[in-house]
Each structure stands twice: as C-alpha cells, then as structure tokens.
Protein backbone atom coordinates (compact mmCIF):
# COMPACT_ATOMS: atom_id res chain seq x y z
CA UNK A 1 107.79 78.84 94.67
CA UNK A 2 104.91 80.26 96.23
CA UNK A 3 105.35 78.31 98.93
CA UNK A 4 109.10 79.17 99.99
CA UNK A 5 109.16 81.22 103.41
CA UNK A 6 112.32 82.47 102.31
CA UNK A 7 111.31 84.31 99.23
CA UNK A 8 107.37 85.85 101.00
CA UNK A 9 107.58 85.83 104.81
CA UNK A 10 104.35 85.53 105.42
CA UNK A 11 103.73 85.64 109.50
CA UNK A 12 105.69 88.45 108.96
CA UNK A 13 102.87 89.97 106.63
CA UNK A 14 99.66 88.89 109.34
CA UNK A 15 98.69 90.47 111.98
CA UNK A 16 98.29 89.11 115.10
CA UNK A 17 95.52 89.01 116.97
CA UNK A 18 95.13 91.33 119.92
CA UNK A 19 98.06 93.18 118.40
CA UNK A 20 98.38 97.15 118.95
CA UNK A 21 98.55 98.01 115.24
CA UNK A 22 100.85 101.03 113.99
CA UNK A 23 101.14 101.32 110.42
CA UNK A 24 104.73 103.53 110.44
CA UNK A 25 105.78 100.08 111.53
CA UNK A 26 105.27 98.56 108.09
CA UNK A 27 106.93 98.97 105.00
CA UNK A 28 105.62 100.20 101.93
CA UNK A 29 108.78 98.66 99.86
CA UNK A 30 110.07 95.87 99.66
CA UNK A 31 113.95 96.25 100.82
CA UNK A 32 114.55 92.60 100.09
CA UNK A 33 117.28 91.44 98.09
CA UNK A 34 116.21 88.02 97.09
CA UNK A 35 113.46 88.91 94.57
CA UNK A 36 113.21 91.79 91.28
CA UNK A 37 110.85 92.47 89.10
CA UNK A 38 111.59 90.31 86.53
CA UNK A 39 111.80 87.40 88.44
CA UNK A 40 109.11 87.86 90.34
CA UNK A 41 106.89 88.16 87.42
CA UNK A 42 108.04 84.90 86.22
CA UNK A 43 107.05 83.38 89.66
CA UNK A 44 103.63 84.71 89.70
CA UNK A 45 102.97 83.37 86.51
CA UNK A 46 104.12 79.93 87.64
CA UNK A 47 101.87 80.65 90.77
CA UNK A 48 98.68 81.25 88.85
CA UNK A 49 98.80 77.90 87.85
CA UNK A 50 99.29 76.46 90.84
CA UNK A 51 96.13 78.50 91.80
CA UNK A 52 94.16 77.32 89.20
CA UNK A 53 94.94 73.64 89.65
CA UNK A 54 93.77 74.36 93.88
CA UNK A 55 90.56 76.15 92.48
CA UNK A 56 89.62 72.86 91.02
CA UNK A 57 89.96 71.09 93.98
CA UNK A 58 88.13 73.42 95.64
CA UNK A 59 85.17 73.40 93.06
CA UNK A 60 85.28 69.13 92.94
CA UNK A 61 85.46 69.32 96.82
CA UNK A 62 82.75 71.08 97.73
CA UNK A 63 83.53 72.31 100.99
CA UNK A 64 84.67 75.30 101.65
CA UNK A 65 84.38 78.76 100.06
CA UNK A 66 86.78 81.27 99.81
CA UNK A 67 86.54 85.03 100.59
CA UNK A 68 88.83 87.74 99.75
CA UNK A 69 88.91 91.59 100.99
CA UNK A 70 90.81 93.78 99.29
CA UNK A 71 91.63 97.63 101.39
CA UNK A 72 93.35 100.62 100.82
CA UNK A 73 93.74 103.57 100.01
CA UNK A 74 93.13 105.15 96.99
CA UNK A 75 95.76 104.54 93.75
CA UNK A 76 97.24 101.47 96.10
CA UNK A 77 97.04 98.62 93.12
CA UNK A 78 93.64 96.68 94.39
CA UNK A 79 92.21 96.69 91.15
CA UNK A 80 95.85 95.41 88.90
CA UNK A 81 96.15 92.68 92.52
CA UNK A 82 92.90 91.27 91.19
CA UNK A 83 93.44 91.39 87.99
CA UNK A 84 96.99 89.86 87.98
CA UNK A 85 96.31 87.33 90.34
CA UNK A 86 92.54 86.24 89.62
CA UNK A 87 93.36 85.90 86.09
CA UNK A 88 94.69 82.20 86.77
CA UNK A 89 91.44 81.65 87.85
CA UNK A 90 88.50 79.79 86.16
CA UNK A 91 86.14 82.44 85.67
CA UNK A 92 82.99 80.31 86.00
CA UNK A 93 84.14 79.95 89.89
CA UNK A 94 85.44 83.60 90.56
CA UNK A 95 82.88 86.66 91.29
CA UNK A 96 84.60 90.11 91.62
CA UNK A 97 82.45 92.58 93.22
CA UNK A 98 83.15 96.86 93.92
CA UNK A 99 81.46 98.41 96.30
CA UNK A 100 80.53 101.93 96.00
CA UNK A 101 78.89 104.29 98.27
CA UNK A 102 75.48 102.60 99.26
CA UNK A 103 72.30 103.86 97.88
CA UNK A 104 68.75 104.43 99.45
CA UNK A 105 68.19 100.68 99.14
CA UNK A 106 71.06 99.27 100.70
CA UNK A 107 70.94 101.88 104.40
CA UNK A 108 67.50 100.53 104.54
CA UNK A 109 69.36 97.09 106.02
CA UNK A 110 71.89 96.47 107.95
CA UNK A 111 75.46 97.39 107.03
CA UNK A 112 76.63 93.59 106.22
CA UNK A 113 73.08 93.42 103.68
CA UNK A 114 74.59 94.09 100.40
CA UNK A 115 78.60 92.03 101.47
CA UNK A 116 75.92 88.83 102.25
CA UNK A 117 74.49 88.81 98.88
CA UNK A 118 77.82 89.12 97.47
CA UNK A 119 79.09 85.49 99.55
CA UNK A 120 80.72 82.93 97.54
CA UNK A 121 78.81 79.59 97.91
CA UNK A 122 80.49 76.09 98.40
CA UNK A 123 82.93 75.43 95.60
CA UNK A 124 83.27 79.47 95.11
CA UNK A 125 85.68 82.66 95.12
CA UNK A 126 84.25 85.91 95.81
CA UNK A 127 86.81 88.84 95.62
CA UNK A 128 85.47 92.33 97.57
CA UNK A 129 87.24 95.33 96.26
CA UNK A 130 86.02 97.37 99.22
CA UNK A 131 83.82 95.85 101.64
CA UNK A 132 82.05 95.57 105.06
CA UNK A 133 85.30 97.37 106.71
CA UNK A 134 84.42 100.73 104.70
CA UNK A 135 81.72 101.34 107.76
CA UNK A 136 84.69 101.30 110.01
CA UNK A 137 86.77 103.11 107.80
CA UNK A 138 85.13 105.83 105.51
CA UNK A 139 82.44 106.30 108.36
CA UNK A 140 85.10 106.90 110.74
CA UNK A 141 86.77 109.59 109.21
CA UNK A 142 82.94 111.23 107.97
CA UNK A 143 80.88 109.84 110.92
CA UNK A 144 78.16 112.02 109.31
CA UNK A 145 77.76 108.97 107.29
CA UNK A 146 76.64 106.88 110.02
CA UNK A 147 73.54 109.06 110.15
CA UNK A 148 72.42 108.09 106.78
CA UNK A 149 71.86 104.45 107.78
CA UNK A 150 68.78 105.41 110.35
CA UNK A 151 69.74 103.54 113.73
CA UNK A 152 67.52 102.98 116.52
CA UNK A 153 69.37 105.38 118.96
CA UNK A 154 71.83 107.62 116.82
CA UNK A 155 70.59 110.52 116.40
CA UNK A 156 73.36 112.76 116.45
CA UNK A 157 76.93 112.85 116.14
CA UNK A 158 77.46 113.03 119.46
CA UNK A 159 75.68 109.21 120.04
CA UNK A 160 78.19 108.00 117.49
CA UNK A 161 80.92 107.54 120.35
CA UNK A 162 83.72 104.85 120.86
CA UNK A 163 81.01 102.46 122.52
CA UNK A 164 79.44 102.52 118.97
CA UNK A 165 82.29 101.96 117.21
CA UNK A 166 83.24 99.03 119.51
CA UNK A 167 79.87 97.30 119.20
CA UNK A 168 80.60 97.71 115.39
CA UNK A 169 84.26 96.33 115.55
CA UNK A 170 82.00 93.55 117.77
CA UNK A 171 79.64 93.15 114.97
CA UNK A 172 82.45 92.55 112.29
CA UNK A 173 83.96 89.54 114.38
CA UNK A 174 80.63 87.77 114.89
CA UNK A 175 79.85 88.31 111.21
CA UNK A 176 82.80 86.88 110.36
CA UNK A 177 83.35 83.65 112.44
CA UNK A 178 79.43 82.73 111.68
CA UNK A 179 81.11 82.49 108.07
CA UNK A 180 84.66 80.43 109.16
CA UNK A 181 82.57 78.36 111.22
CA UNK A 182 80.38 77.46 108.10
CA UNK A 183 83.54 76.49 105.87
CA UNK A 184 84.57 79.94 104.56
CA UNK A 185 87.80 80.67 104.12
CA UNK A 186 88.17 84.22 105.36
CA UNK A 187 91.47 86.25 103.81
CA UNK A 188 91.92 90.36 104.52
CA UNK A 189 94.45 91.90 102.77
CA UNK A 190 95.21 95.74 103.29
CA UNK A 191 97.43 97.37 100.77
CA UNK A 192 100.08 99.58 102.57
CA UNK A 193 101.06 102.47 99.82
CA UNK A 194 103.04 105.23 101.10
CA UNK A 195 101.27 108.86 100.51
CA UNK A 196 104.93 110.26 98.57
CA UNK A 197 103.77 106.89 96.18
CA UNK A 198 99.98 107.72 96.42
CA UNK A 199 101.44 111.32 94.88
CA UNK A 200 103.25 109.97 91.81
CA UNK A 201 100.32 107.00 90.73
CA UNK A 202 97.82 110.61 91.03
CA UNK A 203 99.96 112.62 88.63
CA UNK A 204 100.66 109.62 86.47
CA UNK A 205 96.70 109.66 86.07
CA UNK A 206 96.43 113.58 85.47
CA UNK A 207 99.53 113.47 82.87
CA UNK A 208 98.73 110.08 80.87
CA UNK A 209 94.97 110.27 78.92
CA UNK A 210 94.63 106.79 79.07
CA UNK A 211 94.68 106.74 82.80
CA UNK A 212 92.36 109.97 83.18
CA UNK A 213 89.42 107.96 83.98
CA UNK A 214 90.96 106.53 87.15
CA UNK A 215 91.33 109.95 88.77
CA UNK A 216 88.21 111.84 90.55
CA UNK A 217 89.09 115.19 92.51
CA UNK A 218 87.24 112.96 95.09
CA UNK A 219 90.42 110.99 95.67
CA UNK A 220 92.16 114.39 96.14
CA UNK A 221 89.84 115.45 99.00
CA UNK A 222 90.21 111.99 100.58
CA UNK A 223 94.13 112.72 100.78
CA UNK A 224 93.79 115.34 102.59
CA UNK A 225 91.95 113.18 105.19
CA UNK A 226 95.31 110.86 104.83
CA UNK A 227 96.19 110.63 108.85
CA UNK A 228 92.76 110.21 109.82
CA UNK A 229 92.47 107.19 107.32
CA UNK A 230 95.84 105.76 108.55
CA UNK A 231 94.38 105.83 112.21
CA UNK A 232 90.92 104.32 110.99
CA UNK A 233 92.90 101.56 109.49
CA UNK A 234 95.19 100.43 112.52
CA UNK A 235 92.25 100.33 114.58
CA UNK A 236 89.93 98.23 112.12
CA UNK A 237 92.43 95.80 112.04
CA UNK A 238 93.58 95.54 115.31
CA UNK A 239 90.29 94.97 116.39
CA UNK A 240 89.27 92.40 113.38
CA UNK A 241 92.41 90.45 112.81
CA UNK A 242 91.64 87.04 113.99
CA UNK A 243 92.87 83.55 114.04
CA UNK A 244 89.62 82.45 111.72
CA UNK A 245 90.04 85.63 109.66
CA UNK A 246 93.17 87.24 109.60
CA UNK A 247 94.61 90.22 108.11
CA UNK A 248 97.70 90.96 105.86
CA UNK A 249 99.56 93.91 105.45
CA UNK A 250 101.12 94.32 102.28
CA UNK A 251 103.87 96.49 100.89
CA UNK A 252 102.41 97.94 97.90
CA UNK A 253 104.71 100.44 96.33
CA UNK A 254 105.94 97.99 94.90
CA UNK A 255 103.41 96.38 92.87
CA UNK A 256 105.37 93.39 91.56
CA UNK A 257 106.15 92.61 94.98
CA UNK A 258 102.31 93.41 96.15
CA UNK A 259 100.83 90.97 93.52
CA UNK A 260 103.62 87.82 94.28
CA UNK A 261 102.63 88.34 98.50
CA UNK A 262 98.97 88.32 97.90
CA UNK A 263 99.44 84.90 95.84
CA UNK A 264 101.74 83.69 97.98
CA UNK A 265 99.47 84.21 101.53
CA UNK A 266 96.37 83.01 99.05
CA UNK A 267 97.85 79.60 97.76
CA UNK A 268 99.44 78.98 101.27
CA UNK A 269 95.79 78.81 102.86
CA UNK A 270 94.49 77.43 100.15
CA UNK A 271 96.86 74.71 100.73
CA UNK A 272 96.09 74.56 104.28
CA UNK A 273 92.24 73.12 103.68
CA UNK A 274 94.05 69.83 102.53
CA UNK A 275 91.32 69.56 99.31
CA UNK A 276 90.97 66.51 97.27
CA UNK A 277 89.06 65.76 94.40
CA UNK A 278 85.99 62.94 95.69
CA UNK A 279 87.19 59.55 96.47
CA UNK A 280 85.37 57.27 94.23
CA UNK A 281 83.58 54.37 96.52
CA UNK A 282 83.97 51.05 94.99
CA UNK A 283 80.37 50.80 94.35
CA UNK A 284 81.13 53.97 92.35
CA UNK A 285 83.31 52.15 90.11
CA UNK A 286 81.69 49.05 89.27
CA UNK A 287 79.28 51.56 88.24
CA UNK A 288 81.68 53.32 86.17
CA UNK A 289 82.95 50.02 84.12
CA UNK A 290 79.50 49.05 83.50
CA UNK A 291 79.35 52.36 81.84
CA UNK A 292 82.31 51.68 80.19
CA UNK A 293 81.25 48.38 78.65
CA UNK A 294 77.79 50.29 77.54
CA UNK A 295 79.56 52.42 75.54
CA UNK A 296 82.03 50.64 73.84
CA UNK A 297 79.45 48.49 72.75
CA UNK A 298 77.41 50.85 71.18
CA UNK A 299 77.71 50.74 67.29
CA UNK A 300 79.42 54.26 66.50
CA UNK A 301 79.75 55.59 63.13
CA UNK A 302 81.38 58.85 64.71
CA UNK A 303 84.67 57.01 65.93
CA UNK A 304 86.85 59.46 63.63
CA UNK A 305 86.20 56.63 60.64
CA UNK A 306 84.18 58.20 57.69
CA UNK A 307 80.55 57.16 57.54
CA UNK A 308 79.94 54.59 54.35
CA UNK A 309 77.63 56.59 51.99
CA UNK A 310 74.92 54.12 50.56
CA UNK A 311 75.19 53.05 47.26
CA UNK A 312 71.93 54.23 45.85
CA UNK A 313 70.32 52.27 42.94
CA UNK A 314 71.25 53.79 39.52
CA UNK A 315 68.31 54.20 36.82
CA UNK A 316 68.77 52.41 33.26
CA UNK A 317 69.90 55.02 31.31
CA UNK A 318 67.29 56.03 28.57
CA UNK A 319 67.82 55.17 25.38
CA UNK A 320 68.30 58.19 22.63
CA UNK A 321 65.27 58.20 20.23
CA UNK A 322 67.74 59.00 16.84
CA UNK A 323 66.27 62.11 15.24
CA UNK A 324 65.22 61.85 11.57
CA UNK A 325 66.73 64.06 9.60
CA UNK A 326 65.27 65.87 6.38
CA UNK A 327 66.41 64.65 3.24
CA UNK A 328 68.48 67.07 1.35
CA UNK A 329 67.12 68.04 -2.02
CA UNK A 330 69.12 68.88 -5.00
CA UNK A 331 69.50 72.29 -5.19
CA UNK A 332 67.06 74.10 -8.16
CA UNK A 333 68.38 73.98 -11.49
C-alpha cells in the first residue's frame, strides 16, 4: 500500500532541485478522493510493519544510516508524525532528538556542532524535530540571533547580508552531501499547515487542560512573524533541496493524510537502498552445521523433559524403645 503512486503521489510531494519555491502553490489539504480517515489509518498501520521489517534489514545490513528532518511551523503535527510513524520502529535502532534554542555551549561551535552529535551511525535512525535549517529559518526572521554565535566578521546586522546567508545555504549543501556520500540516507520533510488551521490547533490548546502544556505565548509572537517565516521557508528549501537530500512538502491539515505521506516517501527510499540481510559464505555454513552437530550432542537435561530427581538413600527406621509402664496398684482399702 505504501508503495501505490496512485494513493501518495510522491514526486508530486519533492521538490525539485533548482526549483523557485512558492508555498501558496501547495496545499495544506488533501482534496483527494481516493483516501479518508479511516482508511488511511488502517494503511498506516499496515505500513508500520512494513517499516519495521526494512529497519531490520537496515540494522543486519550495515550500510547505510538514515536521517530524518522534521520542519514547520508551530502546532503543524511534527511531534504526533513521529510518534505515529516511528512507533513501528524498534526502539533500540531509533533516536529522536528536539532541538531547542542553543545554549552558551553549543554558539561556542559551529552551527552544525550539536545536529553532528545527534548522527545516526551505520545500522541507525535518527529523527530531528527541528534541526540545522532553524539557522536559516528562525535566524532569518530574528537575524539578531546570528550575533549570538560570535563570527569572525559579523559584527553587526548590517554584515549579516544575502552573501551571508548564501554562504550558509552553501554550508548546508556541503554538510549534507559529505553525509549521502558516506551512506546516509538524507530525508527533509516540511509540514505545510495553513495559518486559519495553525488558529484552531492554538485554541484547541487554550480551551482543552490536557493540551495546555503545548501552548507558550511564544508561539503567539512567532505568528505574528507568519509571512516572514513562509518566505524563510521557500528560500531554505529552494536552495537545499537536492538530488542526495531532498525535500518534501507535506499537506498537514490534515494529519491522517500528513502521517500516511511521510510513511509513504520514508518506506519508498527505504526501499530504494535494495537492503538484504548478509549472505552467508559457504565457509560460513559449514561452520554453522558444525555448530549444529555440537549442540545437539550435548547431553541436555533442559530439553522441556523434567530433570530425574535422585533417589536418595533412605535411613533404617529406628526402632521404638516400648515404654514401661507403672503397675497399677489396688486402690486403698
């Protein structure tokens, strides 16, 4: 299922590279009319299978890693995409990392520092709820940011120009083709929510207690910043979506539809890396049937047959010393 084009179109999701990118373009919804929510639940659940049984090949394999970059705004369903999709997954190969705002440690290196400690190794899945991109994206809309980080030669907002910013976008290409070229599967999914749908997921958190502690007045200031984000965002990924590392943009209103793309695009170049488990040498399994004939002839009491107590030797019972008894005496006249 995950593989039918007919059902998730997905070079209709990617971005080309080189392509002038203009959000209004994209839907938010999906306007289909071969999927619904119900069914499309069923099919994701079907998926996450399929995903787990490709995770093992990529563990046995030993290859390649996998990468994947969740972005969007605010309220757009990156943390229910992971948590829908990854749950297929075996945990012991999955790492799901948040970035935050970095701290006094993490401007002291280079923007990519912190993203490079979070790399999956061979055999891996690392999942970045934020990443790299937010220095092209939150420092783009507050370039008073950039300051923080202490560059040679930016000093002032005024050095922070669009020669900086293409260096950066520069930077983010290298970064990532050093990891393609080094077996990492590279997958960049932006979440396209529409801001009338951004409204109603805010006031669901205001109105329902048990979703208070998703909403920050934070996320309300960052609204009002909503175009500039939108423009960040076309330009990040028009500049960054690449043949080794491409981007997706996904309709996200709809969440059931959101979740069913992202495993869709995710089990389709998974696919793609044509994984096997290790072909066994014939060496290899001589060396297996001599292992085989070891231990089937070892003696095994644990073979799901009871183990036979041993009889232990019982003692001669002792023999009962009769007790003399008193006489009775006639009674006094």
């Amino acid at each position: 299922m995950l593989a039918d084009e007919k059902i998730i179109q997905i070079n209709a999701l990617r971005v080309k590279p080189g392509k002038k990118l203009k959000l209004k373009d994209h839907k938010t919804k999906y306007i289909g009319k071969t999927l619904n929510k119900k069914d499309s639940e069923a099919m994701l659940e079907m998926g996450r299978k399929h995903l787990a049984e490709i995770q093992d090949k990529l563990y046995a394999h030993n290859e390649h890693s996998v990468l994947i970059i969740f972005q969007a705004m605010d309220a757009a369903g990156k943390d229910g995409a992971v948590k829908h999709i990854m749950s297929g997954f075996n945990p012991l190969g999955v790492k799901v990392y948040s970035f935050k705002a970095p701290n006094s440690h993490e401007l002291d290196h280079d923007f990519f520092w912190r993203h490079s400690l979070a790399l999956p190794a061979r055999g891996e899945i690392a999942i970045h709820n934020r990443s790299h991109y937010e220095n092209v994206l939150v420092t783009k809309v507050h370039p008073e940011f950039i300051l923080n980080e202490n560059i040679p030669g930016i000093d002032s907002l005024r050095d922070i120009d669009e020669k900086f910013w293409r260096n950066r976008y520069k930077q983010i290409r290298r970064y990532e083709k050093n990891l393609t070229d080094n077996g990492m599967l590279v997958l960049k999914f932006f979440l396209n929510v529409s801001k009338k749908e951004q409204k109603k997921r805010f006031l669901e958190r205001i109105d329902d207690p048990s979703k208070n502690w998703k909403f920050s007045l934070s996320d309300l200031k960052e609204r009002g910043f909503w175009d500039h984000y939108q423009t960040a965002y076309e330009k990040a990924i028009s500049e960054t979506s690449t043949e080794n590392a491409p981007w997706f943009i996904i309709p996200a209103d709809n969440k059931w539809f959101a979740r069913l793309a992202i495993a869709s695009v995710i089990y389709r170049y998974f696919d793609k890396l044509k994984m096997q488990y290790p072909i066994v040498t014939e060496g290899q399994k001589a060396e297996l049937q001599r292992a085989k004939l070891h231990l089937m002839a070892e003696k095994d009491d644990s073979n799901g047959k009871p183990k036979s107590k041993k009889k232990s030797k019982k003692r001669p019972a002792k023999k009962k010393t009769p007790v003399k008894r008193k006489a009775k005496t006639a009674p006094a006249q």
